[in-house]
C-alpha atoms as a PDB file:
ATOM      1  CA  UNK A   1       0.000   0.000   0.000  1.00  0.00           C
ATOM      2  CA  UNK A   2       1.482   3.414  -0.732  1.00  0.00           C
ATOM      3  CA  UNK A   3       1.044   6.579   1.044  1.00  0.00           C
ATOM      4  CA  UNK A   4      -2.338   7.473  -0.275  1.00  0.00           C
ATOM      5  CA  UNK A   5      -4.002   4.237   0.818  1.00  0.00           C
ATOM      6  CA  UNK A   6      -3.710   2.515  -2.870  1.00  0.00           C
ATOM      7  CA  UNK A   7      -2.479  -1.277  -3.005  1.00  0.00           C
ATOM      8  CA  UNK A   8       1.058  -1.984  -5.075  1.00  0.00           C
ATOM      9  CA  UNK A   9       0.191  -3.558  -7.967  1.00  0.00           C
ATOM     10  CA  UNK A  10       0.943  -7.283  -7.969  1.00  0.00           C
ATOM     11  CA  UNK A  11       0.736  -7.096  -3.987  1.00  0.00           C
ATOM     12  CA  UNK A  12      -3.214  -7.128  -2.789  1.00  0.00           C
ATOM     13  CA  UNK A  13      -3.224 -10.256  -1.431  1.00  0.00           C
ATOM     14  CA  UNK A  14      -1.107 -11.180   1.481  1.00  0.00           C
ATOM     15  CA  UNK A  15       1.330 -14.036   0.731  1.00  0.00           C
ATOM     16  CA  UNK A  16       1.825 -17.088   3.173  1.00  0.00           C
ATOM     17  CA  UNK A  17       5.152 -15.031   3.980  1.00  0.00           C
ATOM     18  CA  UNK A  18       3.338 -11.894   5.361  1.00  0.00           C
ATOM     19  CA  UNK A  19       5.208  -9.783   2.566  1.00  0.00           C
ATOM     20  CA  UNK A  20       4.183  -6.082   3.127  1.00  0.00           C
ATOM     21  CA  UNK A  21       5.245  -3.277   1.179  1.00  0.00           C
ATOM     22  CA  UNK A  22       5.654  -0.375   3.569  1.00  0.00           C
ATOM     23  CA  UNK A  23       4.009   2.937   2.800  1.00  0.00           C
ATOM     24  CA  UNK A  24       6.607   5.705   1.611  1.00  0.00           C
ATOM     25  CA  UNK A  25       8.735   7.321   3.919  1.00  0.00           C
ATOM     26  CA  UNK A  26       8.840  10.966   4.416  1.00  0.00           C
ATOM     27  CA  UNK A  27      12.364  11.575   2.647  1.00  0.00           C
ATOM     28  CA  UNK A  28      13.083  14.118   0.202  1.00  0.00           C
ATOM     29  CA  UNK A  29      11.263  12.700  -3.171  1.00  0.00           C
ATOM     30  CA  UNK A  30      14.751  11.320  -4.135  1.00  0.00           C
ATOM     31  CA  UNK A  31      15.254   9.358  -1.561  1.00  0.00           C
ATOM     32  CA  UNK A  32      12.132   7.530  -1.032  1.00  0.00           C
ATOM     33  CA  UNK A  33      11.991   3.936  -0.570  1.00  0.00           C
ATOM     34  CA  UNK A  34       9.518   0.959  -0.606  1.00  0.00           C
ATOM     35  CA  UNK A  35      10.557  -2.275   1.170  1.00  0.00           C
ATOM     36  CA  UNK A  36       9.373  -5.840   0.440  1.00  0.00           C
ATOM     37  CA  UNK A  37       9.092  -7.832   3.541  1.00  0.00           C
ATOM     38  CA  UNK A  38       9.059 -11.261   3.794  1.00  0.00           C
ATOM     39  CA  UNK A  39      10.407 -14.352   5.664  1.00  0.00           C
ATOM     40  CA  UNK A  40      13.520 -15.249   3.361  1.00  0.00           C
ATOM     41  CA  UNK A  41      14.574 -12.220   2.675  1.00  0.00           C
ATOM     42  CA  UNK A  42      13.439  -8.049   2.640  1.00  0.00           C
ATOM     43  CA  UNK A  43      14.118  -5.774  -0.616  1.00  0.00           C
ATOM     44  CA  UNK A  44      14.456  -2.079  -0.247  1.00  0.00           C
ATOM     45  CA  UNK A  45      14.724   0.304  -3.341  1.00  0.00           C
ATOM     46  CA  UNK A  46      16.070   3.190  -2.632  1.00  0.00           C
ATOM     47  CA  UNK A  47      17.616   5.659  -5.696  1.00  0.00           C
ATOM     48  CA  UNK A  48      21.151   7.928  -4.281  1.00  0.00           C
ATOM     49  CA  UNK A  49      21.692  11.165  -5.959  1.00  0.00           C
ATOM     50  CA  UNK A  50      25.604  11.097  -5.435  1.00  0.00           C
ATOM     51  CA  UNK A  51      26.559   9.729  -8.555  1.00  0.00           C
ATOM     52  CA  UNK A  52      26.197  10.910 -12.134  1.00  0.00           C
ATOM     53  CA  UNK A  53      23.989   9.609 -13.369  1.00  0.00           C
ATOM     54  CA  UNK A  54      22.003   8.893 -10.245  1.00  0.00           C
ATOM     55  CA  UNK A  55      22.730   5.911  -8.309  1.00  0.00           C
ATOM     56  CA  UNK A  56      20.147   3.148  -8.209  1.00  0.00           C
ATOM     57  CA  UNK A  57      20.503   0.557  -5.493  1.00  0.00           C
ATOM     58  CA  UNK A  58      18.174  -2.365  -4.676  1.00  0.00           C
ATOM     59  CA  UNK A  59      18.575  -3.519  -0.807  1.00  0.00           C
ATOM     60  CA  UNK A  60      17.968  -7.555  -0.729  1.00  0.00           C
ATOM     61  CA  UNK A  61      18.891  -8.403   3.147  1.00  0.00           C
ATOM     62  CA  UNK A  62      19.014 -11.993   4.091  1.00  0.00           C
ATOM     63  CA  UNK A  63      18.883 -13.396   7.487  1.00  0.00           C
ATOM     64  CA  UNK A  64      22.184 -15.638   6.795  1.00  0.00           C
ATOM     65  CA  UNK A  65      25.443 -15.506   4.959  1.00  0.00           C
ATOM     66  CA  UNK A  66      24.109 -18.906   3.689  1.00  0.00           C
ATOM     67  CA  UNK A  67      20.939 -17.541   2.125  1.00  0.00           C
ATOM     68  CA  UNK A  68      22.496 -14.747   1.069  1.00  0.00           C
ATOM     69  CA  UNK A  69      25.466 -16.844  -0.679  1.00  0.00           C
ATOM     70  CA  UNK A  70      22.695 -19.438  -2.610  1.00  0.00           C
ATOM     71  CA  UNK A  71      20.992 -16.004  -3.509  1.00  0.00           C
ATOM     72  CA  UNK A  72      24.288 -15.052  -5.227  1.00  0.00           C
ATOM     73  CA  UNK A  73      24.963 -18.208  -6.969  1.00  0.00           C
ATOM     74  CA  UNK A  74      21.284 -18.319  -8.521  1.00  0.00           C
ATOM     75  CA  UNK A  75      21.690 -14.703  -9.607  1.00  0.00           C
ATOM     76  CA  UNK A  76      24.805 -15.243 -11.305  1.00  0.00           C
ATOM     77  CA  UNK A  77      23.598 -18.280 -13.001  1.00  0.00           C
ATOM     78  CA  UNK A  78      20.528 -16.703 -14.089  1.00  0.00           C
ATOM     79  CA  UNK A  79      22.808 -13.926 -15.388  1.00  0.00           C
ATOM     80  CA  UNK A  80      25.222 -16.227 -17.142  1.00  0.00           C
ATOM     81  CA  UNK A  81      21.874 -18.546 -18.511  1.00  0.00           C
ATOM     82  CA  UNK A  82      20.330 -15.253 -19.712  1.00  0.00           C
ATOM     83  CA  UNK A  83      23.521 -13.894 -21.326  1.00  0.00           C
ATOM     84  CA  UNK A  84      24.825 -17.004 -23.551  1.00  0.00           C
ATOM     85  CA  UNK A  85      21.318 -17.232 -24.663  1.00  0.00           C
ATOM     86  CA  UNK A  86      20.822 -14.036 -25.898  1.00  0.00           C
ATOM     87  CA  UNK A  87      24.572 -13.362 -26.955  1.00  0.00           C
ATOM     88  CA  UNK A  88      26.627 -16.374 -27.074  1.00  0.00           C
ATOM     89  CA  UNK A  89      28.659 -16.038 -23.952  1.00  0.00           C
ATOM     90  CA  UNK A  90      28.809 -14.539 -20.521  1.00  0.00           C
ATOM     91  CA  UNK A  91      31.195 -11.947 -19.657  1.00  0.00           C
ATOM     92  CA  UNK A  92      31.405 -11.687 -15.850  1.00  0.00           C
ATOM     93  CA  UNK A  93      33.945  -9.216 -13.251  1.00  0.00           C
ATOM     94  CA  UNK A  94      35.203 -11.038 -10.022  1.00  0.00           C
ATOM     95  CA  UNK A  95      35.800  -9.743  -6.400  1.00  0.00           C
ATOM     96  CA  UNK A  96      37.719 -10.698  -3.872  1.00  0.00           C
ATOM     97  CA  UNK A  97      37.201 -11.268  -0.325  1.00  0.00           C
ATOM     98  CA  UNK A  98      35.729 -14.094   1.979  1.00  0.00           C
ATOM     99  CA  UNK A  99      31.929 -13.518   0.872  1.00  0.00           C
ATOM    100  CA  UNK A 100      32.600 -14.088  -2.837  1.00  0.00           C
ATOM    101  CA  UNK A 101      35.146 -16.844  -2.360  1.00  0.00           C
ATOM    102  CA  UNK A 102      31.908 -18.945  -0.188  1.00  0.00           C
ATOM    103  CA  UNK A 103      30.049 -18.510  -3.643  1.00  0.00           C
ATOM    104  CA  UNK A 104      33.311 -19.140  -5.641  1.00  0.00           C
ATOM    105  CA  UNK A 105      33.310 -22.825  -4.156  1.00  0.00           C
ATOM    106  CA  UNK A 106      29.592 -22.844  -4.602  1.00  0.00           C
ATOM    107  CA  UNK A 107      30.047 -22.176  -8.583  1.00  0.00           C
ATOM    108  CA  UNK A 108      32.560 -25.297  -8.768  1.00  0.00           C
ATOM    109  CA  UNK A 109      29.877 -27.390  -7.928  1.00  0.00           C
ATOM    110  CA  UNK A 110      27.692 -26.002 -10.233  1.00  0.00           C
ATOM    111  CA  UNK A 111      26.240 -27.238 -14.127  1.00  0.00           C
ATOM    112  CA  UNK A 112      26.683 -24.610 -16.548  1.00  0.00           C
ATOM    113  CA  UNK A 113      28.207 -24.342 -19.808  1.00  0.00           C
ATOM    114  CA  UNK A 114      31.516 -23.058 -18.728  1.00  0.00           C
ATOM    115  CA  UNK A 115      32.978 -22.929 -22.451  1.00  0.00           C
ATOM    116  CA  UNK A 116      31.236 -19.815 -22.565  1.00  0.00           C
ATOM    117  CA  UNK A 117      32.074 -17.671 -20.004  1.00  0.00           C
ATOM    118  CA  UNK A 118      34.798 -15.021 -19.973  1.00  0.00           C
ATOM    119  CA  UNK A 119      36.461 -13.805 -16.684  1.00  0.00           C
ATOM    120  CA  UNK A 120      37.718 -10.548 -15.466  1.00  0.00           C
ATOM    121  CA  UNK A 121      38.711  -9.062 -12.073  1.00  0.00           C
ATOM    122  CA  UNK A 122      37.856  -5.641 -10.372  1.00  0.00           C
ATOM    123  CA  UNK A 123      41.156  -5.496  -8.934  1.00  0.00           C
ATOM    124  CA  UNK A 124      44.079  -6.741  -8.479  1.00  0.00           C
ATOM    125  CA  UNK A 125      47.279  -6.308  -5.438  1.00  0.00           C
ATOM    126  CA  UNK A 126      50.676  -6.215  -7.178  1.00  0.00           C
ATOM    127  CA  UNK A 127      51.757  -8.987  -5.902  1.00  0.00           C
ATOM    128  CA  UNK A 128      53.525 -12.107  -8.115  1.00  0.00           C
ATOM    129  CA  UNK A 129      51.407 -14.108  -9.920  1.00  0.00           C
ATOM    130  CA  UNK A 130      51.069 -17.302  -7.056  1.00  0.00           C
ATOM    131  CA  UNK A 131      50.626 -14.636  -3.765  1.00  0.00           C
ATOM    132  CA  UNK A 132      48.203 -16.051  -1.832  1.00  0.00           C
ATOM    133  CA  UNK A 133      46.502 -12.780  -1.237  1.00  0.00           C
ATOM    134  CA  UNK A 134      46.227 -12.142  -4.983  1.00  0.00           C
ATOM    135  CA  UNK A 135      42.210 -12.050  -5.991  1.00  0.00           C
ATOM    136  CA  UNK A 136      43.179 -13.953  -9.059  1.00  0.00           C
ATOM    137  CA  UNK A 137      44.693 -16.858  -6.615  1.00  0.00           C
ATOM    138  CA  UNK A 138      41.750 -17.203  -4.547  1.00  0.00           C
ATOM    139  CA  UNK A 139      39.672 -17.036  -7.589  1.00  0.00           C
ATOM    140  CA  UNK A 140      41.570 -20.118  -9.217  1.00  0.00           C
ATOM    141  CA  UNK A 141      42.127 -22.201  -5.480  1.00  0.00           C
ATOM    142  CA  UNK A 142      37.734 -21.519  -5.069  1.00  0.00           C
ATOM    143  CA  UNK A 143      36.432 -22.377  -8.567  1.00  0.00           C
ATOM    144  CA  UNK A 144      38.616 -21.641 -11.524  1.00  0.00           C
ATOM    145  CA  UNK A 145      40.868 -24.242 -11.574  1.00  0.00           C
ATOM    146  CA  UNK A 146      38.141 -26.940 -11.168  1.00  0.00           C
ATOM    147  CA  UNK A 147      36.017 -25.759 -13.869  1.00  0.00           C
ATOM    148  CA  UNK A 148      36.470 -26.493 -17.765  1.00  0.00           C
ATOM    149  CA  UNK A 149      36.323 -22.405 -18.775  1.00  0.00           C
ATOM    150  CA  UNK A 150      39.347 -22.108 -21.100  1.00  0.00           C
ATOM    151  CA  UNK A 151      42.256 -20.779 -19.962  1.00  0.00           C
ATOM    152  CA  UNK A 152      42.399 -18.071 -22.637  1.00  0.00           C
ATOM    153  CA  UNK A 153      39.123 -16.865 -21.241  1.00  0.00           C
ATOM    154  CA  UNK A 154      40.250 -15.737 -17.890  1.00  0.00           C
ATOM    155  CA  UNK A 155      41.521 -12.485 -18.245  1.00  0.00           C
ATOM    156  CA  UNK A 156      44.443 -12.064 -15.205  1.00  0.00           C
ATOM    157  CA  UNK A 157      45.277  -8.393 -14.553  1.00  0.00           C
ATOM    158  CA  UNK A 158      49.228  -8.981 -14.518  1.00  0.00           C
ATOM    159  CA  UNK A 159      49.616  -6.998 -11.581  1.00  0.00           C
ATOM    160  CA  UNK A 160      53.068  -8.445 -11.199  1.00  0.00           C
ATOM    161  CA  UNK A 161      54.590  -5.792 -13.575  1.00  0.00           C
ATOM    162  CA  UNK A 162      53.765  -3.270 -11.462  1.00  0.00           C
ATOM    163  CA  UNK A 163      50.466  -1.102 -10.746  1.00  0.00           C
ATOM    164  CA  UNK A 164      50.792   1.212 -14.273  1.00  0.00           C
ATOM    165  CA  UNK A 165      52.218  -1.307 -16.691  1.00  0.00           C
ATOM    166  CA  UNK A 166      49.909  -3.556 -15.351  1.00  0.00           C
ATOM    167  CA  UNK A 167      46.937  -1.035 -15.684  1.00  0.00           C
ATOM    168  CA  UNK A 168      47.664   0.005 -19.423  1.00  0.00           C
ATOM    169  CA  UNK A 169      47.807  -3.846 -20.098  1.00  0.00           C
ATOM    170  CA  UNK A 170      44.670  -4.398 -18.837  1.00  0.00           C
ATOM    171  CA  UNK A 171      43.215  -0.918 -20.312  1.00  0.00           C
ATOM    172  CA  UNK A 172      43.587  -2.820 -23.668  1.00  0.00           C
ATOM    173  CA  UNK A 173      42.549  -6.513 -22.484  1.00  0.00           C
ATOM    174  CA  UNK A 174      39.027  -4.827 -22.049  1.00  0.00           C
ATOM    175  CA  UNK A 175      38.945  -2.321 -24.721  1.00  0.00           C
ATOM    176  CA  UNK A 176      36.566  -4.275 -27.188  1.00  0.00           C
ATOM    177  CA  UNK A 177      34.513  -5.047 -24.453  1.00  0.00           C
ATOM    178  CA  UNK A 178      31.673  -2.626 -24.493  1.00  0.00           C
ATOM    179  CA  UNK A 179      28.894  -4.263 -21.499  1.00  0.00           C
ATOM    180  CA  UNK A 180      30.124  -6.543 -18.925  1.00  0.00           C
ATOM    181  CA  UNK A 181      27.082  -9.152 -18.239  1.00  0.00           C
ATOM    182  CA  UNK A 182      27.736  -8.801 -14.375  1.00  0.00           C
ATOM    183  CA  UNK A 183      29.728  -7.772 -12.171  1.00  0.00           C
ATOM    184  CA  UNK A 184      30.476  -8.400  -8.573  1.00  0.00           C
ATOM    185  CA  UNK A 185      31.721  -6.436  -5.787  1.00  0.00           C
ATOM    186  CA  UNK A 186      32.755  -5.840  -2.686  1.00  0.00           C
ATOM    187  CA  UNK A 187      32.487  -3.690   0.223  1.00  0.00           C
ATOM    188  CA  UNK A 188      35.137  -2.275   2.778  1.00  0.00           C
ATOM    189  CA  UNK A 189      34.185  -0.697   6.044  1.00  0.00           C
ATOM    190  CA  UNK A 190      35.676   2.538   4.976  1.00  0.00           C
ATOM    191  CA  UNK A 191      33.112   1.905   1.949  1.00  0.00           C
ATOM    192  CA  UNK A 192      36.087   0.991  -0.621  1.00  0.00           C
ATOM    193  CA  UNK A 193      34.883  -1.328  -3.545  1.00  0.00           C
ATOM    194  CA  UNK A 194      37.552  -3.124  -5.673  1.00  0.00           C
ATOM    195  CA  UNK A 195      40.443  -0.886  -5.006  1.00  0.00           C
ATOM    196  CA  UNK A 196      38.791   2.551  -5.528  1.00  0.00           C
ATOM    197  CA  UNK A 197      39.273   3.873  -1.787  1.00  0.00           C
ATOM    198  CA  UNK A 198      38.053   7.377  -0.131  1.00  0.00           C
ATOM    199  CA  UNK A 199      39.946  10.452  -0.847  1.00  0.00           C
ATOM    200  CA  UNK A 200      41.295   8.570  -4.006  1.00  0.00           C
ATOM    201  CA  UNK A 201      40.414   9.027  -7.637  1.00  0.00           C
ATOM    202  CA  UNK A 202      37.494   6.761  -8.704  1.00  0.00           C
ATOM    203  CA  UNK A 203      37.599   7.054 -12.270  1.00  0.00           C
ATOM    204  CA  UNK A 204      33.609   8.281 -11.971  1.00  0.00           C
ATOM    205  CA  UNK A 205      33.964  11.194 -14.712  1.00  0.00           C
ATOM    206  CA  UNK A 206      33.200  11.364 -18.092  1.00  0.00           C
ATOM    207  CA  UNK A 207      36.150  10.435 -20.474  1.00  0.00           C
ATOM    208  CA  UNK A 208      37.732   8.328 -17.324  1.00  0.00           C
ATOM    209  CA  UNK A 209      40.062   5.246 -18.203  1.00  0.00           C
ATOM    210  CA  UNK A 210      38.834   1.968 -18.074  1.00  0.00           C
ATOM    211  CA  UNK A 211      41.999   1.445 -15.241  1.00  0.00           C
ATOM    212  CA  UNK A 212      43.226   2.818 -12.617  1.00  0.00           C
ATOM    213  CA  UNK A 213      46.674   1.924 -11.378  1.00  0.00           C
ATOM    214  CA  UNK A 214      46.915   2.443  -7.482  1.00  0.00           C
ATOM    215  CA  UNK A 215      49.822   3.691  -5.967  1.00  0.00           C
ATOM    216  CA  UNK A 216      49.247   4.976  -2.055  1.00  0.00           C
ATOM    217  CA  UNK A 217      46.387   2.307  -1.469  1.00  0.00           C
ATOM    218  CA  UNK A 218      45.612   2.730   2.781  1.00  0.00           C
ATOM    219  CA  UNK A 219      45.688  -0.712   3.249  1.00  0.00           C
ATOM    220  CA  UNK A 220      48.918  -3.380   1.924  1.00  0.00           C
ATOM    221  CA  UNK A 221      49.890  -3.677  -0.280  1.00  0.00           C
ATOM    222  CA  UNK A 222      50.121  -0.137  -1.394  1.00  0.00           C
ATOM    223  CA  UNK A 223      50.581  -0.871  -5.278  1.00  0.00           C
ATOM    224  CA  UNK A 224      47.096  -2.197  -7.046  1.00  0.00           C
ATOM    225  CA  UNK A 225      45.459  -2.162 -10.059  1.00  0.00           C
ATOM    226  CA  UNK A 226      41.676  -1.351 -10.146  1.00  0.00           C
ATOM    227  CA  UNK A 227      38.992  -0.918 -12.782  1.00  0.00           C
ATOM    228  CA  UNK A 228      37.680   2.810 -12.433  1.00  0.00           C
ATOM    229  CA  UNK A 229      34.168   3.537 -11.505  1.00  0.00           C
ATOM    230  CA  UNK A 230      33.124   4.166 -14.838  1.00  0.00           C
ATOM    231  CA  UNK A 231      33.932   0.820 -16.294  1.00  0.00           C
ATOM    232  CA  UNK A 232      33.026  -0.486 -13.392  1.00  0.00           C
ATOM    233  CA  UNK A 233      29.109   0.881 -14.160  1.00  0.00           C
ATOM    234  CA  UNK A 234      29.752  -0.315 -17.761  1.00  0.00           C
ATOM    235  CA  UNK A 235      27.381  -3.549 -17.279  1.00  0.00           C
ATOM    236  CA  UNK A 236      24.373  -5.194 -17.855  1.00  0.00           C
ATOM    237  CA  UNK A 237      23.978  -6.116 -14.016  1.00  0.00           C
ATOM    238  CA  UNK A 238      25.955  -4.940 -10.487  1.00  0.00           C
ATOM    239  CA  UNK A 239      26.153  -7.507  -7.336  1.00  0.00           C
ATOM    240  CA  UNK A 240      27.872  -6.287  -4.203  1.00  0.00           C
ATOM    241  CA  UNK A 241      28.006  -9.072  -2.038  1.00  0.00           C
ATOM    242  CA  UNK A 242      28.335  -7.547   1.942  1.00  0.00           C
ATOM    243  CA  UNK A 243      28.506  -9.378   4.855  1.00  0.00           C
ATOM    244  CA  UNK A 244      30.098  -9.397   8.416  1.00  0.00           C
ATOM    245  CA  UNK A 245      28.832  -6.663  11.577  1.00  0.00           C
ATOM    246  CA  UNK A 246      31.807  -3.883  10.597  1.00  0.00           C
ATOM    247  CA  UNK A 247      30.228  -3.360   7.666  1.00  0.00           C
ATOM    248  CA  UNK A 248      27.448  -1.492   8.944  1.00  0.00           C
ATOM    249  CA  UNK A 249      28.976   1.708   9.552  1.00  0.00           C
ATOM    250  CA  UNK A 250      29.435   1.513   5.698  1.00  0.00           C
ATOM    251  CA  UNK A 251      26.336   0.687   5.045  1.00  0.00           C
ATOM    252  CA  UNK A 252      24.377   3.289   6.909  1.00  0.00           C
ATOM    253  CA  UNK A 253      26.742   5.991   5.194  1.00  0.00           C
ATOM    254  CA  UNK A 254      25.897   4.832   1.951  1.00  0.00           C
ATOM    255  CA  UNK A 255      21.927   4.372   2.648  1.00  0.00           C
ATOM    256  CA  UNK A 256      22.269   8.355   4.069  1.00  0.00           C
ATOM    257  CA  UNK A 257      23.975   9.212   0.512  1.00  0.00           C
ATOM    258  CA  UNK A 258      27.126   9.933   2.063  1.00  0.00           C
ATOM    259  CA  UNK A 259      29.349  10.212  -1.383  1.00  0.00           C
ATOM    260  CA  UNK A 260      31.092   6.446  -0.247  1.00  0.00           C
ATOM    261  CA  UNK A 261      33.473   5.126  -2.960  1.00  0.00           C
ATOM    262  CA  UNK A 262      30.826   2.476  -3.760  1.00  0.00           C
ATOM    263  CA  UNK A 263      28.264   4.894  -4.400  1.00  0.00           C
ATOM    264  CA  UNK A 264      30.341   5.980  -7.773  1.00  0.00           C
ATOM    265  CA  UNK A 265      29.115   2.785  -9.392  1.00  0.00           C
ATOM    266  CA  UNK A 266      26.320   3.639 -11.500  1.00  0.00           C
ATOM    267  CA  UNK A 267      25.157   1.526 -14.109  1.00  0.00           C
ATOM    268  CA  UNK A 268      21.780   2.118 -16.334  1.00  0.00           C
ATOM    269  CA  UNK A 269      20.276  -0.411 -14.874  1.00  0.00           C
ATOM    270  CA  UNK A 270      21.317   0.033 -11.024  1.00  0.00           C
ATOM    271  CA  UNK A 271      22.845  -1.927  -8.900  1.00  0.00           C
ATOM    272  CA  UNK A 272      21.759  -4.982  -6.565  1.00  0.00           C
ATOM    273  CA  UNK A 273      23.097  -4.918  -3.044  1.00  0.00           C
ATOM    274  CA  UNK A 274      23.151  -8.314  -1.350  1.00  0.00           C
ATOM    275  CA  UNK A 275      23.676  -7.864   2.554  1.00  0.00           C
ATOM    276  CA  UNK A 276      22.957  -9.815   6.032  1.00  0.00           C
ATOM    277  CA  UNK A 277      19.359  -8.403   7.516  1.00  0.00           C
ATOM    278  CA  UNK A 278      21.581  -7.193  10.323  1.00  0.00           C
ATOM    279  CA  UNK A 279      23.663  -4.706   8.546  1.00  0.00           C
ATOM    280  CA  UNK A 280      20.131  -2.631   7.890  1.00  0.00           C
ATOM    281  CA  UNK A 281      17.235  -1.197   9.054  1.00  0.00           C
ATOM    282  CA  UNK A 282      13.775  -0.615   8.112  1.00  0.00           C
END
């Protein structure tokens, strides 16, 4: 039901889950928000005026890391099912971090047809090329080296040249790549995604490269690669995949519209933010 008393379309009966959509708040018009209720999980849609073009974000809040991981792995399958029908093959952006190596493992396990998918990273740490805390390690140790996607379709950014050789490299790898299908993200508790960090250039203006090489990064090590915000937003669908209870100071700032690095990421089609029902509130 909205604020004048009228019934959401699609919602005027009450499901067997009690979902509710709550009447408007009393926010500025741009920040107005309606929230689907129900027992597996709670979506909240709330547009953020901090990016150009406006940031879009849908809130989908789980009650466990495990829900919230199978909700992952079904969403990219869907995406990657969707894609190779329509197009021929499935161009997807990893993260790193603990959250999307727990769906990395899940994806091993998984049927799909792994010829034709093509694999990128948001970032990289210049690090050499078997560092354990390399995103492109973890990827391979999860899922990557257990699944039959050919090796010439995993796009590594070789970070181990150094952040701006390694950045103009990869500038080129993804130059005749106009749409990523999805991509997934991260979240820091300073609100850092990939390796685009606060008081740091995030490649969100018009005419920015595809790559940013890092140089002063707050946190080790200080060399990294990253793709900028605007290539970033260059996709069919955005996942950011946020768990864990020091989150939530990043959270609320970015639900407030505080200008948070992950708030730069803006694509057409807006951006789906998969979190624990404890990082947010109604």
């Amino acid at each position: 039901m909205d604020r004048f008393g009228k019934i959401e379309p699609g919602f005027d009966k009450p499901s067997p889950n009690g979902v509710y959509i709550s009447p408007y708040t009393t926010q500025p018009i741009h920040t107005r928000r309606r929230i689907v209720l129900s027992s597996y999980y709670w979506t909240d849609y709330m547009p953020l005026l901090k990016s150009d073009p406006p940031q879009k974000c849908r809130w989908h809040a789980y009650p466990t890391t495990a829900e919230l991981e199978q909700a992952a792995l079904q969403a990219i399958l869907n995406s990657a099912r969707k894609a190779i029908n329509l197009r021929g093959a499935f161009h997807i952006v990893l993260a790193g971090g603990t959250t999307p190596r727990r769906v990395y493992e899940l994806l091993r396990k998984a049927d799909a047809d792994w010829a034709a998918w093509h694999v990128y990273f948001g970032d990289e740490r210049c690090l050499s090329p078997g560092h354990a805390e390399r995103n492109s390690r973890m990827a391979a140790l999860a899922w990557l080296d257990h699944v039959a996607i050919p090796a010439s379709q995993i796009h590594l950014i070789p970070a181990e040249k150094g952040a701006e050789i390694a950045a103009n490299n990869y500038a080129q790898t993804l130059a005749n790549i106009e749409l990523f299908d999805l991509v997934l993200l991260g979240l820091g508790e300073d609100g850092h995604t990939a390796s685009l960090f606060p008081d740091h250039d995030l490649g969100n203006t018009p005419g920015a490269p595809a790559t940013i090489a890092v140089l002063d990064a707050p946190k080790p090590p200080p060399q990294r690669v990253s793709l900028s915000a605007q290539r970033l937003s260059a996709a069919r669908q955005v996942v950011f995949l946020v768990t864990g209870a020091a989150k939530q100071q990043a959270i609320s700032d970015w639900r407030k519209g505080v200008d948070i690095p992950a708030a730069a990421i803006a694509p057409e089609g807006g951006v789906d933010v998969y979190l624990e029902s404890g990082l947010i509130g109604s």
